[in-house]
N, C-alpha and C. Protein backbone atom coordinates (compact mmCIF):
# COMPACT_ATOMS: atom_id res chain seq x y z
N UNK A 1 -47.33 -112.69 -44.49
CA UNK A 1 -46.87 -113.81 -43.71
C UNK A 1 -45.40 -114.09 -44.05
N UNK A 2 -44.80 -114.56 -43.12
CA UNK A 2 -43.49 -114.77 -43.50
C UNK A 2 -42.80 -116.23 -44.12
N UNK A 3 -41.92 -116.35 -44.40
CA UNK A 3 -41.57 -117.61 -45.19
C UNK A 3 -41.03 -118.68 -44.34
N UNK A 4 -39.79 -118.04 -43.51
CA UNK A 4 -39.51 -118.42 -42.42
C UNK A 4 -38.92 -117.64 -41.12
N UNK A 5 -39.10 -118.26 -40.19
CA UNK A 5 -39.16 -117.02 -38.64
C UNK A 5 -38.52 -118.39 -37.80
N UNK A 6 -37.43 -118.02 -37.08
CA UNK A 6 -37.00 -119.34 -35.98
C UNK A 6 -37.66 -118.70 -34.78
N UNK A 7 -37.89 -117.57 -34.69
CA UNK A 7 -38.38 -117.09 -33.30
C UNK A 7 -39.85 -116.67 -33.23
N UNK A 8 -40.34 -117.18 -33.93
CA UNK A 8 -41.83 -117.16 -33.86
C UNK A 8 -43.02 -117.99 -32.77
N UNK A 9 -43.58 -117.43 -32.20
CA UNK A 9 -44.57 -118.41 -30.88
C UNK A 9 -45.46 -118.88 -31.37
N UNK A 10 -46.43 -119.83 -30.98
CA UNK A 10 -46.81 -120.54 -31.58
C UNK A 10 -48.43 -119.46 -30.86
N UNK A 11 -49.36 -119.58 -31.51
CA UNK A 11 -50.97 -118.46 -31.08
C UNK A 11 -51.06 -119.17 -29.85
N UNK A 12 -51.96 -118.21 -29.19
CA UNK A 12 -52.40 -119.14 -27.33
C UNK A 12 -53.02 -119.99 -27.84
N UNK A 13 -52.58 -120.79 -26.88
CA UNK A 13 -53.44 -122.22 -26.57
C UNK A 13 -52.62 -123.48 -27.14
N UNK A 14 -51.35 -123.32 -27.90
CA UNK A 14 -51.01 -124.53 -28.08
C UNK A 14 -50.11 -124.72 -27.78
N UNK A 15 -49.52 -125.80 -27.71
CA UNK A 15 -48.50 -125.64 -26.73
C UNK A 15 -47.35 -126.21 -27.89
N UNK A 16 -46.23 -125.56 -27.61
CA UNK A 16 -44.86 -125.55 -28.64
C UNK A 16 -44.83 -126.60 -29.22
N UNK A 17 -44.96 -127.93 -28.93
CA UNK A 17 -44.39 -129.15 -29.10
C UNK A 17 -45.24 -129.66 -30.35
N UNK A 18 -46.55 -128.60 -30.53
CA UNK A 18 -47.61 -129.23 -31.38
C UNK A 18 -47.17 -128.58 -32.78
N UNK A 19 -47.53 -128.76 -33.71
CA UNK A 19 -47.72 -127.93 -35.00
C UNK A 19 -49.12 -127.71 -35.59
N UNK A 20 -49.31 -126.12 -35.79
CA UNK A 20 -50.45 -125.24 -36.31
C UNK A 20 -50.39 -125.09 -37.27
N UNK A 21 -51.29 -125.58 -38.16
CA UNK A 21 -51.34 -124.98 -39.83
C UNK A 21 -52.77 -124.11 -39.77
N UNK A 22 -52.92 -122.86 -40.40
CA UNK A 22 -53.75 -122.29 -40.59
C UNK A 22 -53.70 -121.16 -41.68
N UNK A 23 -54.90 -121.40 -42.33
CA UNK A 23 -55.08 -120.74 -44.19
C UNK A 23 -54.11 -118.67 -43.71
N UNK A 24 -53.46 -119.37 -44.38
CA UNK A 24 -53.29 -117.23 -44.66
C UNK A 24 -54.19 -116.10 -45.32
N UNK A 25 -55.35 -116.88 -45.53
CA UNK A 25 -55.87 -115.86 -46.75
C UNK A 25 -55.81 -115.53 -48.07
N UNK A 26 -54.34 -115.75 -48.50
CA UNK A 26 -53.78 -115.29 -50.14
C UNK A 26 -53.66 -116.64 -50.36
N UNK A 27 -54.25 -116.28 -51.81
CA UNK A 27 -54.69 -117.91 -52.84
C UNK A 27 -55.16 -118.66 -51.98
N UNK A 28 -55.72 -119.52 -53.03
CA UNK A 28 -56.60 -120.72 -52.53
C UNK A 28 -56.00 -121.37 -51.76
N UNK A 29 -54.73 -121.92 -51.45
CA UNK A 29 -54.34 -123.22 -51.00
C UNK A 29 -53.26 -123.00 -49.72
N UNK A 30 -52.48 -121.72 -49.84
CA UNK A 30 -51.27 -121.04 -49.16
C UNK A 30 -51.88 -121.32 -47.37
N UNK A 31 -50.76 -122.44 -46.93
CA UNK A 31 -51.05 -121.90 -45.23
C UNK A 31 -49.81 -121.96 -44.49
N UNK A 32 -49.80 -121.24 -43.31
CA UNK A 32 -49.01 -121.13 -42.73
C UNK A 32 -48.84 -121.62 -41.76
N UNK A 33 -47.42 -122.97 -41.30
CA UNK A 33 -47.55 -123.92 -40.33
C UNK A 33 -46.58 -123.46 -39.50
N UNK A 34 -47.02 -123.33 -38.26
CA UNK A 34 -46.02 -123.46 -37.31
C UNK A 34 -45.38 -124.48 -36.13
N UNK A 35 -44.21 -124.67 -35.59
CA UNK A 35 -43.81 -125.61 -35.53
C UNK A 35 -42.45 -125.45 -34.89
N UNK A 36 -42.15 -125.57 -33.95
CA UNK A 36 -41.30 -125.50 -32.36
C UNK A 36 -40.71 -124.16 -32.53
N UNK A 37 -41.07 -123.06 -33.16
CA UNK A 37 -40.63 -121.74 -33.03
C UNK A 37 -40.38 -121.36 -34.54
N UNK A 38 -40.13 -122.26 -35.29
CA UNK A 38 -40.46 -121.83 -36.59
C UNK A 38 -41.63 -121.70 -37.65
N UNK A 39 -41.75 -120.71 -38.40
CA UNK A 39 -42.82 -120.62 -39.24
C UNK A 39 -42.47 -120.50 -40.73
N UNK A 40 -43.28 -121.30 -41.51
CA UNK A 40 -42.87 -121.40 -43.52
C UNK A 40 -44.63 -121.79 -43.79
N UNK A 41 -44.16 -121.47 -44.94
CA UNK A 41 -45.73 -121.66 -45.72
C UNK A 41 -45.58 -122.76 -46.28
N UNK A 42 -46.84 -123.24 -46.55
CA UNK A 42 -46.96 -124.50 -47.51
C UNK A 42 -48.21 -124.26 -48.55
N UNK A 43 -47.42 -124.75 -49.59
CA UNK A 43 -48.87 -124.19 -50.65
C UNK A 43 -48.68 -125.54 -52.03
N UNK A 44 -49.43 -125.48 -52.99
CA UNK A 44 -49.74 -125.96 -54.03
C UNK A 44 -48.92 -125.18 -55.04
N UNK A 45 -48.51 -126.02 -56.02
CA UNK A 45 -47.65 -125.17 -56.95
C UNK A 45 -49.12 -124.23 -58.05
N UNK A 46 -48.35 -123.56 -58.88
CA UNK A 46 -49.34 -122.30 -59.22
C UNK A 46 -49.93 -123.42 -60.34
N UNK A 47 -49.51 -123.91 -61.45
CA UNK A 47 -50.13 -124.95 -61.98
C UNK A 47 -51.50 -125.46 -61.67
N UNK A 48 -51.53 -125.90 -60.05
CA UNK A 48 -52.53 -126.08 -59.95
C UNK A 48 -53.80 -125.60 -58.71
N UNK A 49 -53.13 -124.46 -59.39
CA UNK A 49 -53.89 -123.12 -58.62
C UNK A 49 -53.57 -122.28 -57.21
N UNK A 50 -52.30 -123.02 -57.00
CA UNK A 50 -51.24 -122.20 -55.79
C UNK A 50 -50.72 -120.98 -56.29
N UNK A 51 -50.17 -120.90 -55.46
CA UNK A 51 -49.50 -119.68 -55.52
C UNK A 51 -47.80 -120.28 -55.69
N UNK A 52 -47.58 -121.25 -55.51
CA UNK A 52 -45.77 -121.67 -55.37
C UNK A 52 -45.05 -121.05 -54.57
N UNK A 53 -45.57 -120.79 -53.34
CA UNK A 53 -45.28 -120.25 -52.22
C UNK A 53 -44.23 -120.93 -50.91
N UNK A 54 -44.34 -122.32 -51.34
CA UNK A 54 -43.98 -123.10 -50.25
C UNK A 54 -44.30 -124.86 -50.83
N UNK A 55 -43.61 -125.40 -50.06
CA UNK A 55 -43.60 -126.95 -50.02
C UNK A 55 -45.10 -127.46 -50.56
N UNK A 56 -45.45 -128.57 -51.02
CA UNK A 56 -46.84 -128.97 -50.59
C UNK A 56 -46.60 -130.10 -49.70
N UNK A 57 -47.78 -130.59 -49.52
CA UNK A 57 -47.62 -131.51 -47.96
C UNK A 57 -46.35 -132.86 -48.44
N UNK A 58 -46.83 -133.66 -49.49
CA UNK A 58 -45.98 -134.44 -49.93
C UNK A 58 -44.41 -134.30 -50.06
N UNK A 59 -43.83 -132.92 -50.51
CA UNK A 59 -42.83 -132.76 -50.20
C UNK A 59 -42.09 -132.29 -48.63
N UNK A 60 -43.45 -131.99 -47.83
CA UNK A 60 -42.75 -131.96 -46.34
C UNK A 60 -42.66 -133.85 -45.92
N UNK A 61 -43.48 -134.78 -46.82
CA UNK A 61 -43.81 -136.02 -45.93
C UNK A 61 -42.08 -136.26 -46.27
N UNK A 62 -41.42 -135.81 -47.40
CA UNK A 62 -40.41 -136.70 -48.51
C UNK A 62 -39.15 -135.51 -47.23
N UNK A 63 -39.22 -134.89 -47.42
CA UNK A 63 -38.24 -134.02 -46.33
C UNK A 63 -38.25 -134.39 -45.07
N UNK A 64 -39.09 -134.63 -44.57
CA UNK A 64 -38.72 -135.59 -42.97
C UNK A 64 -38.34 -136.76 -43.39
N UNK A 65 -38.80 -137.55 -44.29
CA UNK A 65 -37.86 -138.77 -44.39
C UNK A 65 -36.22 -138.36 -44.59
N UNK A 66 -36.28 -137.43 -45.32
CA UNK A 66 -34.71 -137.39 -46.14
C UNK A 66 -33.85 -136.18 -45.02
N UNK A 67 -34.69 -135.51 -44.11
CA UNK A 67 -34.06 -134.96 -42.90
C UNK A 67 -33.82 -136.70 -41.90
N UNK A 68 -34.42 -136.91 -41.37
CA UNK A 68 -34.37 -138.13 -40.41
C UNK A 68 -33.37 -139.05 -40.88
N UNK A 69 -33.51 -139.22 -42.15
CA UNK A 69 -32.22 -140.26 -42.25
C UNK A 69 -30.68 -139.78 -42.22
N UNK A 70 -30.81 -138.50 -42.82
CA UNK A 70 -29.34 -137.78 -42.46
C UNK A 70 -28.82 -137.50 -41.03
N UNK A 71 -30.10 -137.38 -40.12
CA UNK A 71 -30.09 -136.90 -39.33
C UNK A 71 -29.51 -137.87 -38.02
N UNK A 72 -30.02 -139.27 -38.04
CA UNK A 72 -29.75 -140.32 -37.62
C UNK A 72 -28.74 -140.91 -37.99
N UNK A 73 -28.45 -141.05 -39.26
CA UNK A 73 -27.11 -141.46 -39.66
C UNK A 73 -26.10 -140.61 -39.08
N UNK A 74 -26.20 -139.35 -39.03
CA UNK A 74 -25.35 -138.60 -38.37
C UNK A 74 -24.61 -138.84 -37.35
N UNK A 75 -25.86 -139.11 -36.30
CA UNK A 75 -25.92 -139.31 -35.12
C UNK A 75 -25.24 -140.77 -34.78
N UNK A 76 -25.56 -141.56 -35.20
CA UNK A 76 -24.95 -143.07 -35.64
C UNK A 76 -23.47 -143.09 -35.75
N UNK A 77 -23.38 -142.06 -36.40
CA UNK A 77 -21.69 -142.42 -37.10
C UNK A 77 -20.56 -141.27 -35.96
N UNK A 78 -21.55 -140.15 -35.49
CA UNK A 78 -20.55 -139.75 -34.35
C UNK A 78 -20.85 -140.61 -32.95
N UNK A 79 -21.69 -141.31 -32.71
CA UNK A 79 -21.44 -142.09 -31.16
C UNK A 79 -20.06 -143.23 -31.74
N UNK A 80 -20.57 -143.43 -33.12
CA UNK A 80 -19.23 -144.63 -33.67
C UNK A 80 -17.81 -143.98 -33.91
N UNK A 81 -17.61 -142.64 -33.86
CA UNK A 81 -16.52 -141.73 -34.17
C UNK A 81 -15.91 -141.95 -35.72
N UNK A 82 -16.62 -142.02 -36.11
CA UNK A 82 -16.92 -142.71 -38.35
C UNK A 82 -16.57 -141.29 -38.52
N UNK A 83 -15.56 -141.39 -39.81
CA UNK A 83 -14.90 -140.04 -40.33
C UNK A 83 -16.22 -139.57 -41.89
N UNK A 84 -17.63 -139.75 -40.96
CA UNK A 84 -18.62 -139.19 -42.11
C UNK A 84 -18.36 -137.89 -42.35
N UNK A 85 -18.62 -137.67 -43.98
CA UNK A 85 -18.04 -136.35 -43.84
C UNK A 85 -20.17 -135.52 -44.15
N UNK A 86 -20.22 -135.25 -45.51
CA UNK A 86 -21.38 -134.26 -45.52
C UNK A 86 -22.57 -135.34 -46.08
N UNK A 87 -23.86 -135.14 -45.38
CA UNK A 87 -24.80 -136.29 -46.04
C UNK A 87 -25.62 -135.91 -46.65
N UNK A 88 -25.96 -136.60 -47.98
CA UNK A 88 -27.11 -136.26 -48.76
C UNK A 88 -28.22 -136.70 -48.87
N UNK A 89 -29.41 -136.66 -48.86
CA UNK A 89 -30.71 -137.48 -49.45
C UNK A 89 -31.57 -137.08 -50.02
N UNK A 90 -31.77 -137.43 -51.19
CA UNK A 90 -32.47 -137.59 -51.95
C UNK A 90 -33.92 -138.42 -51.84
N UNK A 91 -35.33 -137.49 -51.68
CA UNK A 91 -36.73 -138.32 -51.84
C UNK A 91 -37.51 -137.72 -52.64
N UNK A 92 -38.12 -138.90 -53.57
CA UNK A 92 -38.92 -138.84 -54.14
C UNK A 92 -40.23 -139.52 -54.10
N UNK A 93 -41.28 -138.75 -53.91
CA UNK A 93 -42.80 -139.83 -53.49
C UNK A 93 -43.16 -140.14 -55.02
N UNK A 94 -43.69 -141.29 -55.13
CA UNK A 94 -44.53 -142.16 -56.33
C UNK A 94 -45.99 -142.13 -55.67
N UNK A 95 -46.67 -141.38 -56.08
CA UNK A 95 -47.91 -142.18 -55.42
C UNK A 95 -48.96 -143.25 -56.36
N UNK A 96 -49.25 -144.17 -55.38
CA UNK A 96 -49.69 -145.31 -55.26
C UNK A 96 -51.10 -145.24 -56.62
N UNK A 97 -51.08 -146.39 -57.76
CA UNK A 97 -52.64 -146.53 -57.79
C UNK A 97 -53.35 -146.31 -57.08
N UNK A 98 -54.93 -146.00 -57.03
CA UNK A 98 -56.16 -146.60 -56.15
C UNK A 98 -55.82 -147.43 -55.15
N UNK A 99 -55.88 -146.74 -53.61
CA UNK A 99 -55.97 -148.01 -52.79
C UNK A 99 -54.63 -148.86 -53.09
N UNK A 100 -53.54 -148.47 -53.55
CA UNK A 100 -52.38 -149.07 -53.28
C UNK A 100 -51.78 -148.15 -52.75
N UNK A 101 -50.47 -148.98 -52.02
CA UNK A 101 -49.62 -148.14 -51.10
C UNK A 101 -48.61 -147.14 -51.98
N UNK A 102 -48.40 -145.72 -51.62
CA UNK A 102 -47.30 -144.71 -52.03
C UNK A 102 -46.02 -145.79 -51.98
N UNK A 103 -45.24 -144.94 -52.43
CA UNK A 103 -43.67 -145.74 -52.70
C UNK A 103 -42.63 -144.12 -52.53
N UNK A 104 -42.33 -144.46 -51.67
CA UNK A 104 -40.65 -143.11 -51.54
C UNK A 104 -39.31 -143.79 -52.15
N UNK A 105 -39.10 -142.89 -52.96
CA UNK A 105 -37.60 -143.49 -53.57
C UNK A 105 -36.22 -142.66 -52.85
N UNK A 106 -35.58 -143.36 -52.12
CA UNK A 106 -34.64 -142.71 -51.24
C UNK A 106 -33.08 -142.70 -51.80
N UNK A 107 -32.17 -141.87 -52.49
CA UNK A 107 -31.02 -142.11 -52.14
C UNK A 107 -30.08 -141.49 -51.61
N UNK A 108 -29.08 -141.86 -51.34
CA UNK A 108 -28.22 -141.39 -50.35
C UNK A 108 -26.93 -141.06 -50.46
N UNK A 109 -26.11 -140.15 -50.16
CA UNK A 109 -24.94 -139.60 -50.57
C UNK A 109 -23.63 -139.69 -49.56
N UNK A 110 -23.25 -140.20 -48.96
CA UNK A 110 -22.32 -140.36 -48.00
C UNK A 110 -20.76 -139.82 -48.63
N UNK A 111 -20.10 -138.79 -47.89
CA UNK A 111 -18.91 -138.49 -48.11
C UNK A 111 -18.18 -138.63 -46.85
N UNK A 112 -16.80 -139.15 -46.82
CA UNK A 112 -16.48 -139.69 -45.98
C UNK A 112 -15.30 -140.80 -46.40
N UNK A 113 -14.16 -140.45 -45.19
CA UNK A 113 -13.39 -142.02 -45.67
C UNK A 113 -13.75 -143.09 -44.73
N UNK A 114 -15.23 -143.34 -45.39
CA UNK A 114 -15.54 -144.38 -44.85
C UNK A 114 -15.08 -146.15 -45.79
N UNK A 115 -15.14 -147.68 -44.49
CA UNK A 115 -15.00 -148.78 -45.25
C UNK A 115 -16.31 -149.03 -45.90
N UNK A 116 -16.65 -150.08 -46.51
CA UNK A 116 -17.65 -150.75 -47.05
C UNK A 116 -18.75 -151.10 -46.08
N UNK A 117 -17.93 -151.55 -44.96
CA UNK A 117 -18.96 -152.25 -44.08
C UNK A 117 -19.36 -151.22 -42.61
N UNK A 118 -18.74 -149.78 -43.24
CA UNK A 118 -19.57 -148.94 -42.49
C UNK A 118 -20.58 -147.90 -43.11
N UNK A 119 -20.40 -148.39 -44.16
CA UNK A 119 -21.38 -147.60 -45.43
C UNK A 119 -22.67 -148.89 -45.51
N UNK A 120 -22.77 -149.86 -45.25
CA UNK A 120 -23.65 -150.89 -45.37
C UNK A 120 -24.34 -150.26 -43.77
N UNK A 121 -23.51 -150.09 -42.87
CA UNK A 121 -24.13 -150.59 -41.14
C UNK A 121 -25.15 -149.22 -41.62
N UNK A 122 -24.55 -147.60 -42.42
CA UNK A 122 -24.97 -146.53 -42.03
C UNK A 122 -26.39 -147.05 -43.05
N UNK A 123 -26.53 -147.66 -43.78
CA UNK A 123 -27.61 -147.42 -44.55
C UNK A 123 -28.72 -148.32 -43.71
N UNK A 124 -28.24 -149.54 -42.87
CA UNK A 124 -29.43 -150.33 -41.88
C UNK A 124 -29.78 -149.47 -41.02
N UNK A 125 -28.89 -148.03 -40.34
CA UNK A 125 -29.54 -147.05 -40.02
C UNK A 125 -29.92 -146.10 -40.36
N UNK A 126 -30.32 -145.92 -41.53
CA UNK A 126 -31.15 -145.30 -42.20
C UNK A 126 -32.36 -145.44 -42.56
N UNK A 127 -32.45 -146.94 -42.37
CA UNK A 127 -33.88 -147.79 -42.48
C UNK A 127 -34.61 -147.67 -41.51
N UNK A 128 -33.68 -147.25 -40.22
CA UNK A 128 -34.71 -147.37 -38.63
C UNK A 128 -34.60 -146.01 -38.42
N UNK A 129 -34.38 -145.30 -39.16
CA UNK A 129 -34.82 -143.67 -38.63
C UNK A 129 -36.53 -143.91 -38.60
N UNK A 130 -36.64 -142.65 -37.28
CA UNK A 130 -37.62 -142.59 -37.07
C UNK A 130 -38.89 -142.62 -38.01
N UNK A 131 -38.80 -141.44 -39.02
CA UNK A 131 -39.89 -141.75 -40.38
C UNK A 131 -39.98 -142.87 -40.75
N UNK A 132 -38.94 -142.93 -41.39
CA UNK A 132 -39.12 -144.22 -42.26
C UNK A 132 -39.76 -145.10 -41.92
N UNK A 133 -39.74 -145.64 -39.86
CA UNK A 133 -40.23 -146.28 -39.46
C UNK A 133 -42.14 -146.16 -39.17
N UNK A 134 -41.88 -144.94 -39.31
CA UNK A 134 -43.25 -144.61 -39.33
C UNK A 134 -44.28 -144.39 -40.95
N UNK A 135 -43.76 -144.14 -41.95
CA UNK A 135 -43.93 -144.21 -43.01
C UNK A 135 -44.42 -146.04 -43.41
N UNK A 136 -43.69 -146.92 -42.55
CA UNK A 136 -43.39 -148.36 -43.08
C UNK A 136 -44.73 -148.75 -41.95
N UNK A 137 -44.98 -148.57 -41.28
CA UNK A 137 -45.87 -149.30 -40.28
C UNK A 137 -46.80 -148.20 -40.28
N UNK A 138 -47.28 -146.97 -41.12
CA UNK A 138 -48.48 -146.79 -41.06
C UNK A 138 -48.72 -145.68 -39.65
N UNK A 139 -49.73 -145.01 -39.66
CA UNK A 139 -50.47 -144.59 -38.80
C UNK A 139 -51.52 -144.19 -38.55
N UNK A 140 -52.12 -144.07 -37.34
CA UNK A 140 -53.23 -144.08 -37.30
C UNK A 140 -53.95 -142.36 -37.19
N UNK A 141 -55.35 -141.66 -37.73
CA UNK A 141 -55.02 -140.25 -37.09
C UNK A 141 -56.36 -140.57 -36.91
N UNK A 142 -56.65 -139.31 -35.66
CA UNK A 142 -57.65 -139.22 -34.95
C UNK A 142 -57.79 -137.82 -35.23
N UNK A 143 -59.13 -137.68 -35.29
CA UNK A 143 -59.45 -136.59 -35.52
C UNK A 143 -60.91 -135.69 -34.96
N UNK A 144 -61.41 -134.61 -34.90
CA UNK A 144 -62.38 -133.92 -33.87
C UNK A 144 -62.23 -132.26 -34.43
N UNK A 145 -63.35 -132.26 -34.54
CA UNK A 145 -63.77 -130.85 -34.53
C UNK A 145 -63.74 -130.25 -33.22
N UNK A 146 -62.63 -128.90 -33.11
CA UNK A 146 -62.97 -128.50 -31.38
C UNK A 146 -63.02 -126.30 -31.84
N UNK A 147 -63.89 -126.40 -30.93
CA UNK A 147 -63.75 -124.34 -30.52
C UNK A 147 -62.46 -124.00 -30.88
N UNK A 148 -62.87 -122.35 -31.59
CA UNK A 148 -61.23 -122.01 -31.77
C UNK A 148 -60.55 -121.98 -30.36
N UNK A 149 -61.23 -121.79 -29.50
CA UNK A 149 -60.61 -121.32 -28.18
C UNK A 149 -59.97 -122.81 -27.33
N UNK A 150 -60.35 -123.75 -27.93
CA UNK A 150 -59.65 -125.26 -27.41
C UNK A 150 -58.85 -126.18 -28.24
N UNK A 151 -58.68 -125.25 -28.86
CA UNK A 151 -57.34 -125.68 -30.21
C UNK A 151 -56.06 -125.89 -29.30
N UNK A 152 -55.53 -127.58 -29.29
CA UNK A 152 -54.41 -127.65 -28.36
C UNK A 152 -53.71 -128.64 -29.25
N UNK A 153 -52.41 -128.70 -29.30
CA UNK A 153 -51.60 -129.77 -30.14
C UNK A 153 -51.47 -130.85 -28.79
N UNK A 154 -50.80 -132.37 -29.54
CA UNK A 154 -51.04 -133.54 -29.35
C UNK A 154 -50.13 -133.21 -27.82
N UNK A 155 -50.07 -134.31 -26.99
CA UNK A 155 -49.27 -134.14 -25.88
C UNK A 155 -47.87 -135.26 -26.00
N UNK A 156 -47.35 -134.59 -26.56
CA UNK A 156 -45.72 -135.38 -26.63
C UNK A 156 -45.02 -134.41 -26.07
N UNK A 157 -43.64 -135.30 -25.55
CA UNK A 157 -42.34 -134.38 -24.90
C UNK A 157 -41.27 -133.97 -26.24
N UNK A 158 -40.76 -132.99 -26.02
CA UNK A 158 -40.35 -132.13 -26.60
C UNK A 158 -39.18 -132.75 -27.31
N UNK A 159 -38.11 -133.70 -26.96
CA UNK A 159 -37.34 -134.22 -27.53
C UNK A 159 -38.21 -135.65 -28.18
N UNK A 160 -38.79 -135.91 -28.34
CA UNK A 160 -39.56 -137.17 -29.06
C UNK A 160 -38.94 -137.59 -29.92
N UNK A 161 -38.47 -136.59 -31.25
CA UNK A 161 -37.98 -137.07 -32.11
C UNK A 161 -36.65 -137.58 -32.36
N UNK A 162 -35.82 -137.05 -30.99
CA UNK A 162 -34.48 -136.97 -30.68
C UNK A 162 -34.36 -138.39 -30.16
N UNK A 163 -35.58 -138.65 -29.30
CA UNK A 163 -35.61 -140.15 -28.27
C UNK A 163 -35.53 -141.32 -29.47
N UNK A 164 -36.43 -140.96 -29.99
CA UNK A 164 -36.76 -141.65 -31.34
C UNK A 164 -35.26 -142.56 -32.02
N UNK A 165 -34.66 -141.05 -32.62
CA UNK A 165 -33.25 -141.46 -33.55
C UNK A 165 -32.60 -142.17 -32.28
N UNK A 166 -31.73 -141.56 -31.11
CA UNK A 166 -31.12 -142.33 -30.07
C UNK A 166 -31.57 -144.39 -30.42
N UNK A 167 -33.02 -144.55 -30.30
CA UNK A 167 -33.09 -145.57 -30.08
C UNK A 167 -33.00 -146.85 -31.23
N UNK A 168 -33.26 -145.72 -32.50
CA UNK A 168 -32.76 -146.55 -34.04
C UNK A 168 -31.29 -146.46 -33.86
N UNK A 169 -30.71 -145.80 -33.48
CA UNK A 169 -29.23 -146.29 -33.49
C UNK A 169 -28.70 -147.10 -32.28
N UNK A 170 -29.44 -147.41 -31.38
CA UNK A 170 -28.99 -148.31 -30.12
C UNK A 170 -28.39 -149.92 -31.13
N UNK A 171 -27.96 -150.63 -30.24
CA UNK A 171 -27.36 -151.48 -31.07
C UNK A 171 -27.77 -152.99 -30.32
């Protein structure tokens, strides 16, 4: 299996927009997700009985946060024409006692001759990136056993996540 592929299709029946995880076979834990044309593994570190092949899920949850906020801030600071220069983020998951909520520790690296009070505006948009916002209010999952042959990902449009950031940075 490969590590990563940008031109990879996603198996019949699902349609691009969805993401497929399915076991590779090698070690216990190793699977391979795919996901708008790209493919990477995700596994458990060997410690605890992975192979250290790939991300585990927690570090993909901590990487969409810390992609989304760069990603939005980005986006933020060129509709504002902000002389941001390269962005960093930093996540780390805490997870929660029993039945208490996880905690992500986020920080952030801004280079740039930016003022004070555009380094304050970029970090209130960093709060309304899409994850975060979804991380903060929770979600709900639904779930169903279906035939391999009716295996279909969720029905969203293809820029979703794009619509998403646009509208955390509306003003």
């Amino acid at each position: 299996m490969s590590e990563t592929t940008t031109t990879a299709t996603p198996p019949a029946g699902v349609r691009p927009e969805a993401v497929l995880v399915e076991e590779t076979g090698v070690g216990r834990f190793q699977v391979e997700a795919h996901a708008r044309g790209a493919t990477f593994l995700v596994d458990e570190p060997a410690a605890v009985g992975g192979l250290g092949s790939g991300p585990n899920p927690y570090d993909l949850i901590s990487a969409a946060l810390g992609s989304c906020t760069a990603m939005t801030m980005r986006l933020y600071a060129e509709r504002k024409a902000w002389p941001l220069g390269r962005v960093r983020v930093r996540v780390a998951h805490v997870r929660g006692a029993l039945n208490a909520r996880d905690r992500f520790e986020r920080e952030i690296t801004l280079e740039g001759d930016l003022d004070e009070t555009q380094r304050a505006r970029l970090l209130e948009i960093a709060n309304r990136c899409p994850v975060h916002q979804l991380l903060d209010r929770g979600a709900d999952v639904d779930t169903r056993v279906v035939a391999h042959d009716q295996l279909e990902g969720p029905d969203h449009g293809v820029g979703q996540h794009m619509r998403h950031m646009v509208e955390a940075c509306a003003e």
